[in-house]
N, C-alpha and C. Protein backbone atom coordinates (compact mmCIF):
# COMPACT_ATOMS: atom_id res chain seq x y z
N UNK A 1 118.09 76.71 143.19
CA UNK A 1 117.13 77.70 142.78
C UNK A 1 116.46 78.29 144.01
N UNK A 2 117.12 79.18 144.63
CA UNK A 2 116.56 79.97 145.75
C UNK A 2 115.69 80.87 146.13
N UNK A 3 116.07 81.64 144.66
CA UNK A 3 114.83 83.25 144.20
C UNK A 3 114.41 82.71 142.67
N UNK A 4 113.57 82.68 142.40
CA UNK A 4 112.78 82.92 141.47
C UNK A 4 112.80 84.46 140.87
N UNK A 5 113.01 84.50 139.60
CA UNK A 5 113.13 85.75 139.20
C UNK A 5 111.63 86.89 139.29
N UNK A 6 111.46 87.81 139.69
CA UNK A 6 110.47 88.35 139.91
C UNK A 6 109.59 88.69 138.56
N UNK A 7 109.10 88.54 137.94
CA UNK A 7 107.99 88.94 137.00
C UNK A 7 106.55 89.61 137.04
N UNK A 8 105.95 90.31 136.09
CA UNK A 8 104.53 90.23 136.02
C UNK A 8 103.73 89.43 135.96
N UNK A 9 102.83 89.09 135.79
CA UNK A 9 102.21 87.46 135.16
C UNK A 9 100.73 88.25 135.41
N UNK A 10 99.56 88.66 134.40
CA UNK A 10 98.58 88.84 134.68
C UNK A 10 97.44 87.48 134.03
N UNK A 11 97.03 86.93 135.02
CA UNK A 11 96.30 85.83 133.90
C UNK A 11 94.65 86.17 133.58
N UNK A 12 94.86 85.69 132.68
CA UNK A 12 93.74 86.48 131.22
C UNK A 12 92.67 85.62 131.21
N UNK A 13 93.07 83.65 131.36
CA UNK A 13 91.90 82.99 131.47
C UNK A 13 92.30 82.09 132.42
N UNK A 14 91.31 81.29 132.45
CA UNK A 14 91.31 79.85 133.38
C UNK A 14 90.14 78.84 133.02
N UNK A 15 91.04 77.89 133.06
CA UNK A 15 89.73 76.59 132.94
C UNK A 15 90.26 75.70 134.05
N UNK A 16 89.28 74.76 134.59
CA UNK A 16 89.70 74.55 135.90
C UNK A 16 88.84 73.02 135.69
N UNK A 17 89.41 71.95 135.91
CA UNK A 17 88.75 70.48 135.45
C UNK A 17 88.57 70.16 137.14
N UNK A 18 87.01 69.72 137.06
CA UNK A 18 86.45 69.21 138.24
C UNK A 18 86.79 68.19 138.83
N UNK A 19 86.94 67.31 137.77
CA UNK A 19 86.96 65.45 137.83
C UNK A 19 88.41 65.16 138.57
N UNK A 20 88.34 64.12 138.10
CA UNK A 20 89.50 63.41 138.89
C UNK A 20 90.50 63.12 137.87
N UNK A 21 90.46 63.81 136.86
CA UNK A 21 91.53 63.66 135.83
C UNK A 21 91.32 65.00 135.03
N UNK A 22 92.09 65.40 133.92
CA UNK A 22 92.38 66.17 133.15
C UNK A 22 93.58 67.31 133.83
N UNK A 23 93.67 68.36 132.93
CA UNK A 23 94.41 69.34 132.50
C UNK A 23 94.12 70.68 133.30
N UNK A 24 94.54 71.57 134.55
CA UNK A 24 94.00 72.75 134.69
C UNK A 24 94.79 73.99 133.61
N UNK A 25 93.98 74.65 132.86
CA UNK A 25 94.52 75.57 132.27
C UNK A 25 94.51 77.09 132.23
N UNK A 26 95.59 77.30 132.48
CA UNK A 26 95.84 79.09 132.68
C UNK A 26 96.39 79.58 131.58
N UNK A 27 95.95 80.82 130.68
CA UNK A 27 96.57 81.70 130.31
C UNK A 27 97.36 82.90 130.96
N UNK A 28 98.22 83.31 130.52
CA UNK A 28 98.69 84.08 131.18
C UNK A 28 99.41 85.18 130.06
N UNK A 29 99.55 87.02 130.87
CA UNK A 29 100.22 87.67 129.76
C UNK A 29 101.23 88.47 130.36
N UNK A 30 102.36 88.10 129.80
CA UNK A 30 103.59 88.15 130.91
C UNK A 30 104.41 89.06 130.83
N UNK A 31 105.06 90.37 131.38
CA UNK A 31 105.93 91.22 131.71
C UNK A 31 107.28 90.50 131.93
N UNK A 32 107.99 90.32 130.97
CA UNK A 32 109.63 89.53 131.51
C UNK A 32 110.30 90.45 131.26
N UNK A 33 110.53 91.92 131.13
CA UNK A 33 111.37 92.82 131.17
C UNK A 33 112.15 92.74 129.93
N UNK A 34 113.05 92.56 130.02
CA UNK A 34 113.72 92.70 128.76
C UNK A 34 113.27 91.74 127.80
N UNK A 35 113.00 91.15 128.15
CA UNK A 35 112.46 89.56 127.28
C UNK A 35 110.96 89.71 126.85
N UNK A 36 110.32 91.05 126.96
CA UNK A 36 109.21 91.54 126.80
C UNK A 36 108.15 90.92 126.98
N UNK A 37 106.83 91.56 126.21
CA UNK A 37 105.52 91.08 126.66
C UNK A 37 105.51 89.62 126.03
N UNK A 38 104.33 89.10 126.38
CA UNK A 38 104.39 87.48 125.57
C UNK A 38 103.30 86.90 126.04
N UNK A 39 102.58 86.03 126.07
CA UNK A 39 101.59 85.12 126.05
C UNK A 39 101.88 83.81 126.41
N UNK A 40 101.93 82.85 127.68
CA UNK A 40 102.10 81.69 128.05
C UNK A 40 100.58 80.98 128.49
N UNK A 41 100.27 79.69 127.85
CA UNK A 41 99.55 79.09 128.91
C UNK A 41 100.23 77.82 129.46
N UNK A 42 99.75 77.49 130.22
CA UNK A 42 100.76 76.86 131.55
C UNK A 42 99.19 75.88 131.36
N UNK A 43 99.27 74.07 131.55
CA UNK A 43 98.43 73.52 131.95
C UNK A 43 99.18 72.22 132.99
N UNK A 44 98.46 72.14 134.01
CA UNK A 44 98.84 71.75 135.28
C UNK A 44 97.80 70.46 135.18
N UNK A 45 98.14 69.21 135.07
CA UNK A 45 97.32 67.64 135.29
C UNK A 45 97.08 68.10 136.95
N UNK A 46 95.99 67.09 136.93
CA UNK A 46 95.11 66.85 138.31
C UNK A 46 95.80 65.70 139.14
N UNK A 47 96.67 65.08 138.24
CA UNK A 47 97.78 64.15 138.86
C UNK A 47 98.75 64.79 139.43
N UNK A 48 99.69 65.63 138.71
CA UNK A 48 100.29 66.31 139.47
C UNK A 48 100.37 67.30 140.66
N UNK A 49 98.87 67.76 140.74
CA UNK A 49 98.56 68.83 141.72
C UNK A 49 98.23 67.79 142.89
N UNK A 50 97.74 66.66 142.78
CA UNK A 50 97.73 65.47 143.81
C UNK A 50 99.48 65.02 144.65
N UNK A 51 99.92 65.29 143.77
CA UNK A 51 101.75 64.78 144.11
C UNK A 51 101.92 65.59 144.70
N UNK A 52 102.29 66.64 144.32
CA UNK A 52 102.76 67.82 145.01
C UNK A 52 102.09 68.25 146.01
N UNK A 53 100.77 68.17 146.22
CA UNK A 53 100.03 68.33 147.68
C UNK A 53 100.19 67.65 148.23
N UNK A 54 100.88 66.56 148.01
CA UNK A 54 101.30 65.37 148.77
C UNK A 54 102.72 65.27 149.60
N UNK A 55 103.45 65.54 148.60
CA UNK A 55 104.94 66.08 148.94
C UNK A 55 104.88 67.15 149.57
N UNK A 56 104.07 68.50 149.64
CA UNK A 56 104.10 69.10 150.78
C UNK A 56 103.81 69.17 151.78
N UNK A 57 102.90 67.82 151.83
CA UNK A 57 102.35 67.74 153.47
C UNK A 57 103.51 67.15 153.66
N UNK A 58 104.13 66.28 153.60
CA UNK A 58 105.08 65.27 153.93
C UNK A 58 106.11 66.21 154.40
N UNK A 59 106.40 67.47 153.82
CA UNK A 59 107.38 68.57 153.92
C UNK A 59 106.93 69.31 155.17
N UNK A 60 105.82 69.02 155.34
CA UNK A 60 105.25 69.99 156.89
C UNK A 60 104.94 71.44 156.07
N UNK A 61 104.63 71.26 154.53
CA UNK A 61 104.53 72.96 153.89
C UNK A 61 102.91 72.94 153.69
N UNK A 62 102.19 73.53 154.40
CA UNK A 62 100.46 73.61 153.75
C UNK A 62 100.50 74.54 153.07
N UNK A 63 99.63 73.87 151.86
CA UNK A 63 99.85 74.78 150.91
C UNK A 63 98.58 75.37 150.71
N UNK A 64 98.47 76.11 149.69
CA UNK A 64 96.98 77.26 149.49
C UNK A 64 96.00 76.50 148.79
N UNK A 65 94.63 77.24 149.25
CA UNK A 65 93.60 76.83 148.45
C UNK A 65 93.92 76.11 147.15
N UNK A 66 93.23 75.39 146.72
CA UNK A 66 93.70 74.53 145.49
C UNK A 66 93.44 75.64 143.78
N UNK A 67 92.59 76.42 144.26
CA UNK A 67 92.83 77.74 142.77
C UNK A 67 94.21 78.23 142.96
N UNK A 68 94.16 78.93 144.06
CA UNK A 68 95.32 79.75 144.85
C UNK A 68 96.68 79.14 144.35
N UNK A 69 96.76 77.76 144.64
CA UNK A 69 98.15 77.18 144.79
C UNK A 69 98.03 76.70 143.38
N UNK A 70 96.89 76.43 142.33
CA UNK A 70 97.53 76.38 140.80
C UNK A 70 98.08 77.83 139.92
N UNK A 71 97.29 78.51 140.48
CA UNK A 71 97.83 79.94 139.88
C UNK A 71 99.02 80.15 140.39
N UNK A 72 99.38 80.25 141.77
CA UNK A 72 100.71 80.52 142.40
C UNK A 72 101.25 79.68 141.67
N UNK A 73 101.18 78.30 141.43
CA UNK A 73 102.57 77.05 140.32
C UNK A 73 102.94 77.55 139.41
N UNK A 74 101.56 78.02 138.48
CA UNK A 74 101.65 78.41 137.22
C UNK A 74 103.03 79.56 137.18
N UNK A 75 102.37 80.50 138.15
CA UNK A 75 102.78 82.03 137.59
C UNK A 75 104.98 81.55 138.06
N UNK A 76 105.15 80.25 139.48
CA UNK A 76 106.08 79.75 139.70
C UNK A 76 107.01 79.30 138.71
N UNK A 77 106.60 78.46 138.13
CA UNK A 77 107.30 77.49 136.40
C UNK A 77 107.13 78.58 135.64
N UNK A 78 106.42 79.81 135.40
CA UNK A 78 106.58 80.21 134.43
C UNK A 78 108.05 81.52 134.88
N UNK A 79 108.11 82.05 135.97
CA UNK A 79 109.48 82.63 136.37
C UNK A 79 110.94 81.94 136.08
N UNK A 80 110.18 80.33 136.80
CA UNK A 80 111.74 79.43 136.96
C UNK A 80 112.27 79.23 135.57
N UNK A 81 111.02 79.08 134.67
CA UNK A 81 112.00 79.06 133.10
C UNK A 81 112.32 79.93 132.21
N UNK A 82 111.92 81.27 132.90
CA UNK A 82 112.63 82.29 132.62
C UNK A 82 113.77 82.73 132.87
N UNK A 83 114.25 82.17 134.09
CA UNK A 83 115.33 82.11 135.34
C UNK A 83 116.39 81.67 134.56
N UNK A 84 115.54 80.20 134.11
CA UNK A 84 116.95 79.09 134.20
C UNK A 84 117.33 78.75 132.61
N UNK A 85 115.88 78.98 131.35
CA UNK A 85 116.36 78.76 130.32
C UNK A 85 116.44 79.99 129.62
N UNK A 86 116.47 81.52 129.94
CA UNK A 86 115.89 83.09 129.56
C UNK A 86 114.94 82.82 128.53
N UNK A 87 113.66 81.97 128.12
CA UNK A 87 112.89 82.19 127.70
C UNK A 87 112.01 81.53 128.44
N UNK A 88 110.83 81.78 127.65
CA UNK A 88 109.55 80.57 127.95
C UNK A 88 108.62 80.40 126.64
N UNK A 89 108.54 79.15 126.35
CA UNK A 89 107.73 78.44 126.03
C UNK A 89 106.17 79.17 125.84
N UNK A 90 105.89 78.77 124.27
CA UNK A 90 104.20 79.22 124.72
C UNK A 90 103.41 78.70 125.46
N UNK A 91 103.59 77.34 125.65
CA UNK A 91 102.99 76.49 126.50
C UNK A 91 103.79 75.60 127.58
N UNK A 92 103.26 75.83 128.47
CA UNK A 92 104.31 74.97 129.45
C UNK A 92 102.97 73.87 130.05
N UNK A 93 103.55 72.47 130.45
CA UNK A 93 102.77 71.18 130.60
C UNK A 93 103.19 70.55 131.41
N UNK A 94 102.77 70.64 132.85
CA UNK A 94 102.99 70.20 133.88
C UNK A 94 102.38 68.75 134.47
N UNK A 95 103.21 67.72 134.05
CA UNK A 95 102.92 66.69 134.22
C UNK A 95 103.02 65.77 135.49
N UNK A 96 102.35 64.75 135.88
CA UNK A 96 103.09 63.80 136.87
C UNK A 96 104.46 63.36 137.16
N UNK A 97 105.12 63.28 135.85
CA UNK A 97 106.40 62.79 135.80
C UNK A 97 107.21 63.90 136.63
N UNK A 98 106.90 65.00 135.81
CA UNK A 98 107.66 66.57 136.35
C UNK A 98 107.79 66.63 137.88
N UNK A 99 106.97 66.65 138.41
CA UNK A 99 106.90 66.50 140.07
C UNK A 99 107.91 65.58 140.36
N UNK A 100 109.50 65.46 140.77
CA UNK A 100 110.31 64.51 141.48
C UNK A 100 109.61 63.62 142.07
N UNK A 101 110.37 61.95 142.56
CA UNK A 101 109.44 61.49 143.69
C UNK A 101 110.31 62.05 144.89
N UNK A 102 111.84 62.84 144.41
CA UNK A 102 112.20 63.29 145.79
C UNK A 102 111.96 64.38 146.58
N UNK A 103 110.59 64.80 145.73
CA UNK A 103 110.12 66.08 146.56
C UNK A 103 111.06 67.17 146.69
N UNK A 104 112.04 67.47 145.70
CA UNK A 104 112.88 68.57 145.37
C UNK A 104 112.05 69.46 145.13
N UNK A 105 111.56 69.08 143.93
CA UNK A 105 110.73 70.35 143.25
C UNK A 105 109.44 70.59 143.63
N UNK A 106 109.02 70.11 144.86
CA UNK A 106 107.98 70.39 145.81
C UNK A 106 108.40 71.11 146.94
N UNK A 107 109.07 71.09 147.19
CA UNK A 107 110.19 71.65 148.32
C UNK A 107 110.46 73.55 147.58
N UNK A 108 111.01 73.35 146.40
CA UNK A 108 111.53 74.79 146.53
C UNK A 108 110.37 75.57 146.00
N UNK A 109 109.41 74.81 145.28
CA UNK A 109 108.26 75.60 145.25
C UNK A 109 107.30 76.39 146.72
N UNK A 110 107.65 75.16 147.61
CA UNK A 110 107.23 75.66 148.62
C UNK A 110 107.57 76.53 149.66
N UNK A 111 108.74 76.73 149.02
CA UNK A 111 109.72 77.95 150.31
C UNK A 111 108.88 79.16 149.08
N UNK A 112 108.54 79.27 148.24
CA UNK A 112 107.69 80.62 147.80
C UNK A 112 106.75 80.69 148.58
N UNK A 113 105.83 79.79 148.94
CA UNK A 113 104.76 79.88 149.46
C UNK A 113 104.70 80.96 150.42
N UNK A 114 105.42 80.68 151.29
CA UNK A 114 105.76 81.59 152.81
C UNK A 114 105.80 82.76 151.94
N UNK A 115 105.75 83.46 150.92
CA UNK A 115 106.43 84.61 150.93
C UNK A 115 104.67 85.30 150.06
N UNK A 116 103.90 84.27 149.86
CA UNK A 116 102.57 84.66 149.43
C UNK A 116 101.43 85.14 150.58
N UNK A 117 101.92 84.86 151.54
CA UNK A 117 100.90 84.52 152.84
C UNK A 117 100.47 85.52 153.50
């Protein structure tokens, strides 16, 4: 997975959990072109955004502000499963498990990064 398919993604809301646990949640209202308009929210655990900031240091990839780099994931998973399954999900749920421990899927998220900067 090299390119990510290019999309719109305008997001509409956000809730954003302080603590040291829960759910970050984005709405989002999405331009997929032929696959038309649509409505995704994407919620991202506070576990997982810990992994993956983790796996990218380890990668030598610094990644963005911590709003910055959940919106960038979000609007990320919501391309790649457009990419890879031509739909998406109303809800997509980004868990601990989801994050590899081989830092694959920290890795190709992070070659986007460079291209946000």
């Amino acid at each position: 997975m090299s390119s990510v398919t290019q999309l719109r993604a305008v997001l509409m809301a956000a809730e954003l959990q302080n603590g040291r646990s829960g759910y970050h949640r984005f709405l989002f209202r999405v331009d997929g072109g032929r696959a038309g308009m649509f409505n995704v929210a994407v919620q991202i655990s506070e576990d997982a955004y810990r992994k993956l900031v983790g796996q990218l240091a380890r990668a030598r990839i610094h990644p963005l502000e911590k709003v910055a780099m959940l919106k960038h994931w979000a609007r990320w998973e919501i391309a790649r499963r457009l990419e890879e399954e031509g739909t998406v999900p109303g809800t997509i749920t980004i868990a601990v498990y989801d994050v590899d421990d081989s830092g694959a899927y920290a890795t190709a998220l992070g070659r986007t990064l460079s291209l946000t900067r």
